[in-house]
C-alpha atoms as a PDB file:
ATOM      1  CA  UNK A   1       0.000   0.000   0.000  1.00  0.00           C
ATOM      2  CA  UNK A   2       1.234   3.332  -1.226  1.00  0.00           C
ATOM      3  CA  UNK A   3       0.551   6.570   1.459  1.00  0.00           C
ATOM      4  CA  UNK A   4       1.414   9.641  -0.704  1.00  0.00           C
ATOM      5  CA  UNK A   5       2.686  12.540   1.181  1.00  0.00           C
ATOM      6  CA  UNK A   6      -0.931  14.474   0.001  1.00  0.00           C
ATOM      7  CA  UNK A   7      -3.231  12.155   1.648  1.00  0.00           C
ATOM      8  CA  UNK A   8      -5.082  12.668   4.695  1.00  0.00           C
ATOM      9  CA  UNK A   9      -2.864  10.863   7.114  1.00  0.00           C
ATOM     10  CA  UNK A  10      -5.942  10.764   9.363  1.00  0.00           C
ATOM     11  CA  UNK A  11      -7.482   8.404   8.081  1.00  0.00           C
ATOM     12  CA  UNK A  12      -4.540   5.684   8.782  1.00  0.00           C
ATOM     13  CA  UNK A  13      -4.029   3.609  12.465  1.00  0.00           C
ATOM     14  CA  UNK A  14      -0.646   2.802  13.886  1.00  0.00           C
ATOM     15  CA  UNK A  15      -0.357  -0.357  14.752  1.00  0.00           C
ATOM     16  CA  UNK A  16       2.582  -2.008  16.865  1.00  0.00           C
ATOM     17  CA  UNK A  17       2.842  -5.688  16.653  1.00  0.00           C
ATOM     18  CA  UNK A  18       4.154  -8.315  19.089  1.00  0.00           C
ATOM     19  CA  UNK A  19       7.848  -7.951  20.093  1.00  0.00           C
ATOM     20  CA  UNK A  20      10.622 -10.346  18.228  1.00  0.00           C
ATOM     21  CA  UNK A  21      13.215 -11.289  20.493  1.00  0.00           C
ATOM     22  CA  UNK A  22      16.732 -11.893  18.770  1.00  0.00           C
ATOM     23  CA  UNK A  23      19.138 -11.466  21.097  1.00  0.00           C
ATOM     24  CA  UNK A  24      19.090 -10.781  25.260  1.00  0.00           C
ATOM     25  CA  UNK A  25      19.751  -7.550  24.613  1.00  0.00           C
ATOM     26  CA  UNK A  26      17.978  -6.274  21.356  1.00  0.00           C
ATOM     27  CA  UNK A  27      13.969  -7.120  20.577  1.00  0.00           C
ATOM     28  CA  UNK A  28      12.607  -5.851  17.269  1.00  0.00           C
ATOM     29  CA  UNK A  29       8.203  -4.457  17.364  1.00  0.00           C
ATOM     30  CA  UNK A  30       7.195  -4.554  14.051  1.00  0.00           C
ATOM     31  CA  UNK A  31       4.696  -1.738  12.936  1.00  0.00           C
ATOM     32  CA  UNK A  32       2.122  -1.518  10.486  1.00  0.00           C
ATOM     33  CA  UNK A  33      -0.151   1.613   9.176  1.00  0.00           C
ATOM     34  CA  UNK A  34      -3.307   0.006   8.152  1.00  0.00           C
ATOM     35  CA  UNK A  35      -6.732   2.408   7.210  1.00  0.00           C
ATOM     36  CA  UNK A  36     -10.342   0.781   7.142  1.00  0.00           C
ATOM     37  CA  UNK A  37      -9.907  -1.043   3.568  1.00  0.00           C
ATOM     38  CA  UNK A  38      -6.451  -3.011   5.059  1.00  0.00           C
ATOM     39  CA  UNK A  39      -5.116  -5.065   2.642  1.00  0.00           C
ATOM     40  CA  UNK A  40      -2.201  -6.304   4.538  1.00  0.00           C
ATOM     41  CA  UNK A  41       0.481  -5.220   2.768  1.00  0.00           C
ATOM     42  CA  UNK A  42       3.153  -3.137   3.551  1.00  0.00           C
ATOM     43  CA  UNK A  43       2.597  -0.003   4.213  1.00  0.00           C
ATOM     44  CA  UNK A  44       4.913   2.963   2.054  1.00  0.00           C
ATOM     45  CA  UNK A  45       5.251   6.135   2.752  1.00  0.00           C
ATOM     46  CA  UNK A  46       6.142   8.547  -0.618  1.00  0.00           C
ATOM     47  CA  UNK A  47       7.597  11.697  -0.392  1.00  0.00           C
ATOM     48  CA  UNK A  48       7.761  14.828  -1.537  1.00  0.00           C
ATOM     49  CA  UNK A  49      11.035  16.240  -3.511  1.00  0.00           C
ATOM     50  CA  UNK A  50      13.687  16.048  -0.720  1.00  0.00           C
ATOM     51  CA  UNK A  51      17.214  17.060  -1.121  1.00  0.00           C
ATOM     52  CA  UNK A  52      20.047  14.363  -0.517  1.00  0.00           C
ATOM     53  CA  UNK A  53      23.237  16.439   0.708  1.00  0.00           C
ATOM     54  CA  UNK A  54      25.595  13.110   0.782  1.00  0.00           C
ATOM     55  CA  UNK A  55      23.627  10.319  -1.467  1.00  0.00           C
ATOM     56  CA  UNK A  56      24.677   6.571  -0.729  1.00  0.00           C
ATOM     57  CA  UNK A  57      27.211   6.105   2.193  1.00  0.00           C
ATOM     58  CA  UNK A  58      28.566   3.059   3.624  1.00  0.00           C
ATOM     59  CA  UNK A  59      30.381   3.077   7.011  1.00  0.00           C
ATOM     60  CA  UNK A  60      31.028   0.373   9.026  1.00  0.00           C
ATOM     61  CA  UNK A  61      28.993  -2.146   6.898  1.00  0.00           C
ATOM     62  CA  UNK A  62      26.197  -0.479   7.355  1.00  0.00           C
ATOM     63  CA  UNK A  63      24.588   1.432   4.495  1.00  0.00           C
ATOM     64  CA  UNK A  64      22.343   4.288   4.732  1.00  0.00           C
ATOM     65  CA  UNK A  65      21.099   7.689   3.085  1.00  0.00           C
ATOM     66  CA  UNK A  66      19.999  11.084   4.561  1.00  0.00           C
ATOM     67  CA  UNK A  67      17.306  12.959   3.184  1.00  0.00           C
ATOM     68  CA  UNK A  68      16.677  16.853   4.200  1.00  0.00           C
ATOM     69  CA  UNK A  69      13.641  18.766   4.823  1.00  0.00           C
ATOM     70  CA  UNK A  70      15.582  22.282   4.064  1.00  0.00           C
ATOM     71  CA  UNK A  71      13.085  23.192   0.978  1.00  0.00           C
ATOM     72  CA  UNK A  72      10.183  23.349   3.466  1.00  0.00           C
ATOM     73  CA  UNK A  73       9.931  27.876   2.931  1.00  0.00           C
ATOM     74  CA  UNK A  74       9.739  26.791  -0.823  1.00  0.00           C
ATOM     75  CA  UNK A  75       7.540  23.804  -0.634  1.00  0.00           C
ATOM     76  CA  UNK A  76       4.350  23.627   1.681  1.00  0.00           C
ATOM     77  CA  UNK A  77       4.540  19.724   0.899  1.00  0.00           C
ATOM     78  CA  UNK A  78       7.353  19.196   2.663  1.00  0.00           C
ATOM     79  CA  UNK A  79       5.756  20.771   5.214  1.00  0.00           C
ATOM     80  CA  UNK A  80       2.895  18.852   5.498  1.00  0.00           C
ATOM     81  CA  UNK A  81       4.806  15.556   5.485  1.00  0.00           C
ATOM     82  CA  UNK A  82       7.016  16.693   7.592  1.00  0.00           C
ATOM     83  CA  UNK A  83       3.733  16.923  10.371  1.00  0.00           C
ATOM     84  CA  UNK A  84       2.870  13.403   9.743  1.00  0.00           C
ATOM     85  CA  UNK A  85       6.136  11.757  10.749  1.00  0.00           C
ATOM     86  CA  UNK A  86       5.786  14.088  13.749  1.00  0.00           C
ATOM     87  CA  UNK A  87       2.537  12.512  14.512  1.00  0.00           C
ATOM     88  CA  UNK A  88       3.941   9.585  13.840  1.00  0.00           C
ATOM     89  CA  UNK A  89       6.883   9.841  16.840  1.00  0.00           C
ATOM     90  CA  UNK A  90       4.571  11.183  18.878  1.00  0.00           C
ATOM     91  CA  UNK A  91       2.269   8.203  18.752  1.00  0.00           C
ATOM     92  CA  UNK A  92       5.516   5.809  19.489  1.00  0.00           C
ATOM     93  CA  UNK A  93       6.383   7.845  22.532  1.00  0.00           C
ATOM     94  CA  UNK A  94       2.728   8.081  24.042  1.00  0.00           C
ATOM     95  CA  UNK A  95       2.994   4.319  23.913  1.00  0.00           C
ATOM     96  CA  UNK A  96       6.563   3.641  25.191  1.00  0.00           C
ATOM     97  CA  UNK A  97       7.684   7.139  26.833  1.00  0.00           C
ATOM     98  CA  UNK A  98       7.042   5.863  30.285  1.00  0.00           C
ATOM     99  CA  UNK A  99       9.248   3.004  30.095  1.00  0.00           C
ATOM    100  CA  UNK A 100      11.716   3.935  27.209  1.00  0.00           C
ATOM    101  CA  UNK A 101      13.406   6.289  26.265  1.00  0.00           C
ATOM    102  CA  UNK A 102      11.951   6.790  22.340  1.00  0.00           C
ATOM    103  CA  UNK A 103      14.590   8.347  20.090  1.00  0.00           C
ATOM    104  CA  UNK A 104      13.778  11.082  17.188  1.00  0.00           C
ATOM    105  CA  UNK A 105      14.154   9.991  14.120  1.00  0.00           C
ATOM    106  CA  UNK A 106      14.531  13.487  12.663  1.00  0.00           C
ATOM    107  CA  UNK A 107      17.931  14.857  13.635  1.00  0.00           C
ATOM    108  CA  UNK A 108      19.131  18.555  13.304  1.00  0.00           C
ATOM    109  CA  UNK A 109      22.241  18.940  11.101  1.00  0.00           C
ATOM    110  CA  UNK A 110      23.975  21.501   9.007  1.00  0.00           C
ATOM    111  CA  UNK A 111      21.334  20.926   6.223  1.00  0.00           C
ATOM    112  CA  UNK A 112      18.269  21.237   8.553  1.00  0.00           C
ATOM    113  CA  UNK A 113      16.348  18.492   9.931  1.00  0.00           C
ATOM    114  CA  UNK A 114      17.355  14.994   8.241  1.00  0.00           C
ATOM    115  CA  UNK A 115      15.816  11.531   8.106  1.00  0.00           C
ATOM    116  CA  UNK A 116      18.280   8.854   8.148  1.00  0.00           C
ATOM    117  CA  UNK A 117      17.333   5.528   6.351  1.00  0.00           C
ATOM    118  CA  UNK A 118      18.766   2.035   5.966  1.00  0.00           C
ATOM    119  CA  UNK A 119      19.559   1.112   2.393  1.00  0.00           C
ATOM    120  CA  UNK A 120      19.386  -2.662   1.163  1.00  0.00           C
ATOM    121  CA  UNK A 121      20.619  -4.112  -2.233  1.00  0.00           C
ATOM    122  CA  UNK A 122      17.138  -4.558  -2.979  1.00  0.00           C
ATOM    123  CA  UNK A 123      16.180  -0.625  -3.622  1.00  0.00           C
ATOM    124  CA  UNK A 124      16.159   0.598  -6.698  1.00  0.00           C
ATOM    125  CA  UNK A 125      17.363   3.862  -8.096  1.00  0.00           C
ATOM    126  CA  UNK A 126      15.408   5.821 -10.971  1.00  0.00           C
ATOM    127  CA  UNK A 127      15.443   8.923 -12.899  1.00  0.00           C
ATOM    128  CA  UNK A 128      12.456  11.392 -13.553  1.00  0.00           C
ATOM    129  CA  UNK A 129      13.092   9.416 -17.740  1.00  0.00           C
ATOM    130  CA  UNK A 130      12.069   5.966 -15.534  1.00  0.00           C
ATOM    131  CA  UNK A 131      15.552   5.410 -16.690  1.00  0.00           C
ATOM    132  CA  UNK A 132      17.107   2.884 -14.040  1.00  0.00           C
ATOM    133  CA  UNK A 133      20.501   4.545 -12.264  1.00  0.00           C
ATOM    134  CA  UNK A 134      23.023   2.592 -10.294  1.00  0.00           C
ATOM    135  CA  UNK A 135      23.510   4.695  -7.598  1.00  0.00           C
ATOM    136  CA  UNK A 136      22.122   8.214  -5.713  1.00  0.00           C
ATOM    137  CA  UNK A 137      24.596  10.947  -6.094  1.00  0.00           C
ATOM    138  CA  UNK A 138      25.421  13.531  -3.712  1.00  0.00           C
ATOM    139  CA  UNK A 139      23.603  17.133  -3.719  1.00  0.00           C
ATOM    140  CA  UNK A 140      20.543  15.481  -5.833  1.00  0.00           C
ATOM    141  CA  UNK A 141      16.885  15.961  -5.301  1.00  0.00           C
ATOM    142  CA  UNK A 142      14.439  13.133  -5.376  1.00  0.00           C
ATOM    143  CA  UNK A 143      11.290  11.173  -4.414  1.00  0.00           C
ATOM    144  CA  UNK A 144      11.367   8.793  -2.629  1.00  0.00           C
ATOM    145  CA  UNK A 145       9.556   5.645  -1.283  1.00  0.00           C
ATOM    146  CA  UNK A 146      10.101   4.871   2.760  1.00  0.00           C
ATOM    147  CA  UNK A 147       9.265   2.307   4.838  1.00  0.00           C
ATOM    148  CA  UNK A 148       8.705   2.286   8.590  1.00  0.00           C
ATOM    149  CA  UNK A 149       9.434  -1.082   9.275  1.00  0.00           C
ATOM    150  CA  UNK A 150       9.804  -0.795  12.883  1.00  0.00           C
ATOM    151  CA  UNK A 151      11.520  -0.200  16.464  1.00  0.00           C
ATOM    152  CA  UNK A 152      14.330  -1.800  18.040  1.00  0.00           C
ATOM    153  CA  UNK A 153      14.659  -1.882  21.399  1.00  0.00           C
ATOM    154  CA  UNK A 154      17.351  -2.075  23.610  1.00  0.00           C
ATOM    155  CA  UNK A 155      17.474  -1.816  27.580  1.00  0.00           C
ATOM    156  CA  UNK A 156      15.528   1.465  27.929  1.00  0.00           C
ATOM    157  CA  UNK A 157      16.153   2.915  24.629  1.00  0.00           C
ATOM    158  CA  UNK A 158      14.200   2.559  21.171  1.00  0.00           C
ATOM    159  CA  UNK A 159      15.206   3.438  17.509  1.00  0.00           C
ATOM    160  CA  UNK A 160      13.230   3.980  14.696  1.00  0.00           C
ATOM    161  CA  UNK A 161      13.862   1.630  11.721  1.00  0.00           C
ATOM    162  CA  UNK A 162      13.212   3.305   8.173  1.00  0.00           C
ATOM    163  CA  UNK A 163      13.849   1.627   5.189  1.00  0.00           C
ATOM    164  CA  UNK A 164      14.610   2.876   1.558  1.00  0.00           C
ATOM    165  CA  UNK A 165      12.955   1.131  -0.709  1.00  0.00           C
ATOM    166  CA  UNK A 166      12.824   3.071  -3.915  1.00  0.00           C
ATOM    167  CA  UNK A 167      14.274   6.402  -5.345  1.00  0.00           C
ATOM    168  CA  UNK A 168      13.330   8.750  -8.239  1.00  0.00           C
ATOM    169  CA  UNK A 169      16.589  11.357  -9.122  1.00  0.00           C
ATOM    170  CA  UNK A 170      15.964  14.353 -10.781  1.00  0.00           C
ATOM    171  CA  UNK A 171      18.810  14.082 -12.951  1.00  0.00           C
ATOM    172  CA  UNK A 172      20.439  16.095 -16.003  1.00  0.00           C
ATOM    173  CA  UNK A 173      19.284  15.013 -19.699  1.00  0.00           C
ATOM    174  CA  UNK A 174      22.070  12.056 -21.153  1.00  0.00           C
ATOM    175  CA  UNK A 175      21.443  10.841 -24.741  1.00  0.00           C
ATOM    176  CA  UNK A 176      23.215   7.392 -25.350  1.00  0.00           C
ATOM    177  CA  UNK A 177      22.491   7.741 -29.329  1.00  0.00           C
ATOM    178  CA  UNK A 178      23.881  10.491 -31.610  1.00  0.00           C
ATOM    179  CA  UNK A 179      21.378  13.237 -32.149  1.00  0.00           C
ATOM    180  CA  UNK A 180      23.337  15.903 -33.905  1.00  0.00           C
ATOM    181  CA  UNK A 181      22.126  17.364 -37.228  1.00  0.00           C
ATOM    182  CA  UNK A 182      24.810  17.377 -39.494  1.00  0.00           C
ATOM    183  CA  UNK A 183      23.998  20.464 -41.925  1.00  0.00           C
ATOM    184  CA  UNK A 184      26.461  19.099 -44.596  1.00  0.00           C
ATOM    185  CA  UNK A 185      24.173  15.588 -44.469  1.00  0.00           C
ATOM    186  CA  UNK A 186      20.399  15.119 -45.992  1.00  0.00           C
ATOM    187  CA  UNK A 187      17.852  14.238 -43.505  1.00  0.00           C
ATOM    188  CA  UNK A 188      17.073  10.730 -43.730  1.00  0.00           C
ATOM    189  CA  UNK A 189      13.264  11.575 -43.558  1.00  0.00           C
ATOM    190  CA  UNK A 190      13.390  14.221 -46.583  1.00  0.00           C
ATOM    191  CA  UNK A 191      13.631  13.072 -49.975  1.00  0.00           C
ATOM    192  CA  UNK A 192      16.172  15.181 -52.006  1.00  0.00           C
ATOM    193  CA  UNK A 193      14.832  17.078 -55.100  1.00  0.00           C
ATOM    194  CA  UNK A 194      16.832  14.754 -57.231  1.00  0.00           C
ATOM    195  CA  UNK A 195      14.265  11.977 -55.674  1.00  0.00           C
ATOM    196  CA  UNK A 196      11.108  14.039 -55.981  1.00  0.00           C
ATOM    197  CA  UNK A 197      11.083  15.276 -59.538  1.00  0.00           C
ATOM    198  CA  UNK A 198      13.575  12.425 -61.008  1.00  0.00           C
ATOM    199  CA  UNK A 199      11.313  11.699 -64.075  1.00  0.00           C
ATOM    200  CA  UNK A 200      10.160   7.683 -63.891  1.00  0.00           C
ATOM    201  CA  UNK A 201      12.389   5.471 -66.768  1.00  0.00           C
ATOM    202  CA  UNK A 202      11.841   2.506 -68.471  1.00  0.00           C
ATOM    203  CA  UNK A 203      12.127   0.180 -65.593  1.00  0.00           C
ATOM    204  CA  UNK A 204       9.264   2.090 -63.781  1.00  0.00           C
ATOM    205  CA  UNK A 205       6.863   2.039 -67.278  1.00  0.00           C
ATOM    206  CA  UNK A 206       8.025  -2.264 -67.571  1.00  0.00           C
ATOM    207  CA  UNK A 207       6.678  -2.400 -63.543  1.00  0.00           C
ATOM    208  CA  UNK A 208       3.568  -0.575 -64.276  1.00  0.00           C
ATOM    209  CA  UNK A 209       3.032  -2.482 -67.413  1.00  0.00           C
ATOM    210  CA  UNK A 210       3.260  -5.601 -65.489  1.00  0.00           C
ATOM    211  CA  UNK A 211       6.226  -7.163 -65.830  1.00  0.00           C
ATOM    212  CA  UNK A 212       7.442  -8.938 -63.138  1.00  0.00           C
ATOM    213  CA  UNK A 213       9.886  -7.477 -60.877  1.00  0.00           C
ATOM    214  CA  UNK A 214      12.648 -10.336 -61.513  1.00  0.00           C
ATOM    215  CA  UNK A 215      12.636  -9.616 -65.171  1.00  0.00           C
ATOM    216  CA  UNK A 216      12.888  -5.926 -64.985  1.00  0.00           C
ATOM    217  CA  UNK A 217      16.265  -6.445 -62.238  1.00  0.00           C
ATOM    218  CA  UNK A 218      17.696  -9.072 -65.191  1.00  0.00           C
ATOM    219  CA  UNK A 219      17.450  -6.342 -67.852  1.00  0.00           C
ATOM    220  CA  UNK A 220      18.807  -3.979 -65.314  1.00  0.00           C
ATOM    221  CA  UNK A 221      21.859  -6.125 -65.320  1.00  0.00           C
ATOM    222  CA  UNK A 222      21.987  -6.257 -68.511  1.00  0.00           C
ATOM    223  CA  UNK A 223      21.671  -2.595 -69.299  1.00  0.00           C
ATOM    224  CA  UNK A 224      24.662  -2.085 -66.817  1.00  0.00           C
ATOM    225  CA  UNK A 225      26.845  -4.331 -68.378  1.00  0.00           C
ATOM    226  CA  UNK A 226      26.513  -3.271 -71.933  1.00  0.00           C
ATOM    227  CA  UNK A 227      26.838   0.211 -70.666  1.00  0.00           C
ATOM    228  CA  UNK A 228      30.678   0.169 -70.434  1.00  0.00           C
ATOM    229  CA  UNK A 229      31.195  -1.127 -74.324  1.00  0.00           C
ATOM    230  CA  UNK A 230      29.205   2.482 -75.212  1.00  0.00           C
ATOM    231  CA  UNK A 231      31.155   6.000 -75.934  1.00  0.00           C
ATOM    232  CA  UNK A 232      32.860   6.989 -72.962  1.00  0.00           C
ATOM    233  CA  UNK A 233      31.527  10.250 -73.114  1.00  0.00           C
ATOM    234  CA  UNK A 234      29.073  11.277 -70.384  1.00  0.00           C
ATOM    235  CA  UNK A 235      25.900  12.865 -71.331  1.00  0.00           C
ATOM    236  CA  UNK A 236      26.334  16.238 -69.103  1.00  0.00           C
ATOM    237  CA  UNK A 237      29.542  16.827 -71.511  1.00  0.00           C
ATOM    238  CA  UNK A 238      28.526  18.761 -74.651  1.00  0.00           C
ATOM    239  CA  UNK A 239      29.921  17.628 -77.607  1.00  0.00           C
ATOM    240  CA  UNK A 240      32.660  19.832 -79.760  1.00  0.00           C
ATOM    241  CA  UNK A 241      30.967  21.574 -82.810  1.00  0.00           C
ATOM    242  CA  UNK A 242      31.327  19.755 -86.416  1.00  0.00           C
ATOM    243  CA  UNK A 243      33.965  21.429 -88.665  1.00  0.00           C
ATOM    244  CA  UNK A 244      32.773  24.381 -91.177  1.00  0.00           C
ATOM    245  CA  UNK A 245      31.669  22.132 -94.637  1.00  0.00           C
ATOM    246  CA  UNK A 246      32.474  24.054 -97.538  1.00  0.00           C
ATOM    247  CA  UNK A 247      29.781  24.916 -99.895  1.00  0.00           C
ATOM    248  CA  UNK A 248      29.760  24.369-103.312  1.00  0.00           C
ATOM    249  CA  UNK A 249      27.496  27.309-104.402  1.00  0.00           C
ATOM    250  CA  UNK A 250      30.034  29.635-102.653  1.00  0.00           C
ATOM    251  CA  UNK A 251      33.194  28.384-104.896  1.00  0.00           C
ATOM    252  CA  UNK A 252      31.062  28.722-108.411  1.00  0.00           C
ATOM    253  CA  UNK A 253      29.973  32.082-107.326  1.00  0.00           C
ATOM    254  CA  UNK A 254      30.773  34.536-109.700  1.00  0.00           C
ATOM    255  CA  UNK A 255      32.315  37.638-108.124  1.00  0.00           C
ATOM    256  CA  UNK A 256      30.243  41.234-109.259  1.00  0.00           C
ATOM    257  CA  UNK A 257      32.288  44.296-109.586  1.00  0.00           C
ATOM    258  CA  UNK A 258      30.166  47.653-111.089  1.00  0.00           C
ATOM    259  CA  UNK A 259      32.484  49.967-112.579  1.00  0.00           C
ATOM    260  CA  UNK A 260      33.127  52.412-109.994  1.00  0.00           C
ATOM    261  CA  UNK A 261      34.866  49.548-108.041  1.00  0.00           C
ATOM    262  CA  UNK A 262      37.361  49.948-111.267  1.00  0.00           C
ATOM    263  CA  UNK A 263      38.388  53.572-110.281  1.00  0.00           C
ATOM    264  CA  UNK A 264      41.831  54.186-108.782  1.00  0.00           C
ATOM    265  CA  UNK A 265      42.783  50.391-109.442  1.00  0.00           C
ATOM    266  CA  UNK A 266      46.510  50.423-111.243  1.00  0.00           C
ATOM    267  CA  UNK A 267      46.673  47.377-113.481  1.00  0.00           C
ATOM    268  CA  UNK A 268      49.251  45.438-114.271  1.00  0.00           C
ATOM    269  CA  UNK A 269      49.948  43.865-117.699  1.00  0.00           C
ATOM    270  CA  UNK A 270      49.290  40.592-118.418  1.00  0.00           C
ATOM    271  CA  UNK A 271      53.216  39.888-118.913  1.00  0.00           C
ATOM    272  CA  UNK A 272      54.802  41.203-116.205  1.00  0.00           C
ATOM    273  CA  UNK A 273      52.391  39.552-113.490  1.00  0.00           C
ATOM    274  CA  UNK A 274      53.148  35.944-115.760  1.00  0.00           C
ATOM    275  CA  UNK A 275      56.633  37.221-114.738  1.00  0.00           C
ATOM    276  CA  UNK A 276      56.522  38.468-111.629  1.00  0.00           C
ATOM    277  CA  UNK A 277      53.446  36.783-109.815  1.00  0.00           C
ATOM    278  CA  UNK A 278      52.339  33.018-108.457  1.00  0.00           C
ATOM    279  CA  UNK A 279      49.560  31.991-110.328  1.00  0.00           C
ATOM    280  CA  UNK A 280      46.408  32.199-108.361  1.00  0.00           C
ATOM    281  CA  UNK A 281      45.679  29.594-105.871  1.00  0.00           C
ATOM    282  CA  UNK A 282      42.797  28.330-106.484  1.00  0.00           C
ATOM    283  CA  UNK A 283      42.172  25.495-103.926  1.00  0.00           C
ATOM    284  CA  UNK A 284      42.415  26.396-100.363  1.00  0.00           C
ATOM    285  CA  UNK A 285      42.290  30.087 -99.915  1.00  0.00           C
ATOM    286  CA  UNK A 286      39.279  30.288-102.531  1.00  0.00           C
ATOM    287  CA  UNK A 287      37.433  27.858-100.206  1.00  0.00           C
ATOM    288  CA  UNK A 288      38.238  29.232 -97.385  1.00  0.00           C
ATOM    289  CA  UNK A 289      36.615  32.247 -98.477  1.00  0.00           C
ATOM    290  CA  UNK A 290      39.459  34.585 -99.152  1.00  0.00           C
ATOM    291  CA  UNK A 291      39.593  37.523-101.759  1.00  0.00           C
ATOM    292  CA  UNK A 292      42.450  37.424-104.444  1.00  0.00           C
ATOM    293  CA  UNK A 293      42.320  40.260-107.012  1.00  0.00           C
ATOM    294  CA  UNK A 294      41.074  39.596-110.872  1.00  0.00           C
ATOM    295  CA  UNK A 295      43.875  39.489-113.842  1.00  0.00           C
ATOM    296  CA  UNK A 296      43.810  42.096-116.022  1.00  0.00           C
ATOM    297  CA  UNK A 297      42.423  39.764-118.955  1.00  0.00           C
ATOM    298  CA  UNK A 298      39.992  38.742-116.346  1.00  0.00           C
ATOM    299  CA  UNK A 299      39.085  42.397-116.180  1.00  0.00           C
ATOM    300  CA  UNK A 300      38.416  43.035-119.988  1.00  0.00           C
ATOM    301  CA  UNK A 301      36.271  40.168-120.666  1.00  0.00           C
ATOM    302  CA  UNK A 302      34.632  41.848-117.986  1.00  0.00           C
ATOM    303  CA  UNK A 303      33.811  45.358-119.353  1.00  0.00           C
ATOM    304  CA  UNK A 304      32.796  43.856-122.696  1.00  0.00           C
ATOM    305  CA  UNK A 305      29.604  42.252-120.897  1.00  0.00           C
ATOM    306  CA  UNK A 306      28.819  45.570-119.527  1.00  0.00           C
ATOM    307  CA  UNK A 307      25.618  47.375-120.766  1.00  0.00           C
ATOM    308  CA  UNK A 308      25.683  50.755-121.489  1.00  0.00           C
ATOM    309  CA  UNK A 309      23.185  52.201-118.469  1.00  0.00           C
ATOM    310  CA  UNK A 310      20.697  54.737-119.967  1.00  0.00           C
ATOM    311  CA  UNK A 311      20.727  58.897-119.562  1.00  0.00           C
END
């Protein structure tokens, strides 16, 4: 049975059982806190957020925890709680403060009042993630779940016996797995643009047309190894431009001069440029589109197909 520290503490009865002897000198009362619905199980006690100023500490084989009430001006919780485990030593010593002497089990320290409890191998440690923890460090706030097991007593002197049987630790945020986003990486969730407007080829059509999947893979294959035997060229390259062709209208094309393209021209007679001039190339530099100038006999024949041009 769980008691949370908000309940009406009330409505629960203290109840001390018959004494266990163990030794001569030390006798164990177990207690239970039962209400009117008792289901017999043991009764738990949880906590508000208290502050743990050493965690875990073993000395002398024994191993125990303390667990400060100095948040009580922030929290009116703690407060509260902090009432009901008065009530609850004040019940033990209107029983047994005539015979015994019934020791606090709050104690005053630098970190305000402090409830010590024994720690078994059997508690486990949590964090507010439910994530399970090893161990309760030092200077860490927590809930936690307490048991009153019972009192020892010894001559005229009784102890309280708290147990601790589970812890929650408000802890700081640990990832195990790598979470970074890498800005020079695509998200694995977002298709690239490549993906989302990549225009479906001939595999897709064979799918959609039915063609089973193990016969589109083989002409995959197939594709792919043919591919290498094909020009090396990629398809992004552009290919160089085709060489100039020569045309054949261009070399038969009969060169136009009018007369007044005849003025200030010195000619030459036909024997000195026999003499003193190459003939005219005629193969390359024609075709190529250069200008060489008309012979002089060239010239003549010329002016004889003239037409006198009207007044």
């Amino acid at each position: 049975m769980i008691i949370h520290h908000k309940d009406n503490f009330a409505k629960y009865t203290v109840i001390c059982q018959k004494p266990l002897k163990y030794i001569d000198d030390f006798s164990f009362i177990p207690i239970k806190v039962v209400n009117s619905e008792d289901t017999g199980d043991p009764c738990i006690f949880q906590t508000p957020l208290l502050f743990s100023p050493y965690g875990i500490q073993t000395n002398h084989n024994k191993t125990t925890i303390d667990l400060s009430f100095m948040n009580r001006e922030n929290d009116p919780t703690l407060e509260t709680f902090y009432n009901h485990l008065l009530n609850i030593y004040g019940i033990i010593r209107k029983k047994y403060g005539r015979k015994y002497h019934v020791n606090p089990f709050l104690k005053i320290t630098m970190f305000n009042e402090c409830l010590r409890l024994k720690v078994t191998d059997r508690m486990t440690v949590f964090d507010q993630n439910k994530q399970s923890l090893q161990t309760i460090p030092s200077f860490s706030y927590g809930n936690f779940l307490i048991n009153l097991h019972g009192l020892w007593i010894s001559d005229k002197e009784i102890w309280f016996q708290w147990y601790l049987v589970q812890a929650k630790i408000i802890e700081p945020v640990s990832l195990q797995d790598y979470l970074f986003i890498d800005e020079n990486e695509p998200s694995e969730t977002t298709p690239s643009a490549t993906q989302e407007h990549r225009a479906p080829d001939k595999y897709d059509k064979m799918l959609k047309m039915g063609v089973p999947k193990d016969a589109v893979d083989r002409q995959r294959h197939m594709d792919m190894a043919v591919l290498p035997k094909r020009a090396s060229v990629p398809s992004s390259v552009p290919r160089p431009p085709p060489l100039p062709v020569p045309s054949s209208s261009s070399s038969s094309a009969t060169v136009k001069i009018d007369a007044k393209d005849l003025l200030g021209v010195t000619l030459k007679s036909s024997s000195q440029r026999v003499l003193n001039e190459k003939p005219i190339e005629t193969t390359d530099n024609q075709e190529m589109g250069y200008f060489e100038p008309p012979s002089l006999g060239d010239i003549q024949s010329m002016l004889r197909q003239l037409k006198p041009v009207p007044q």
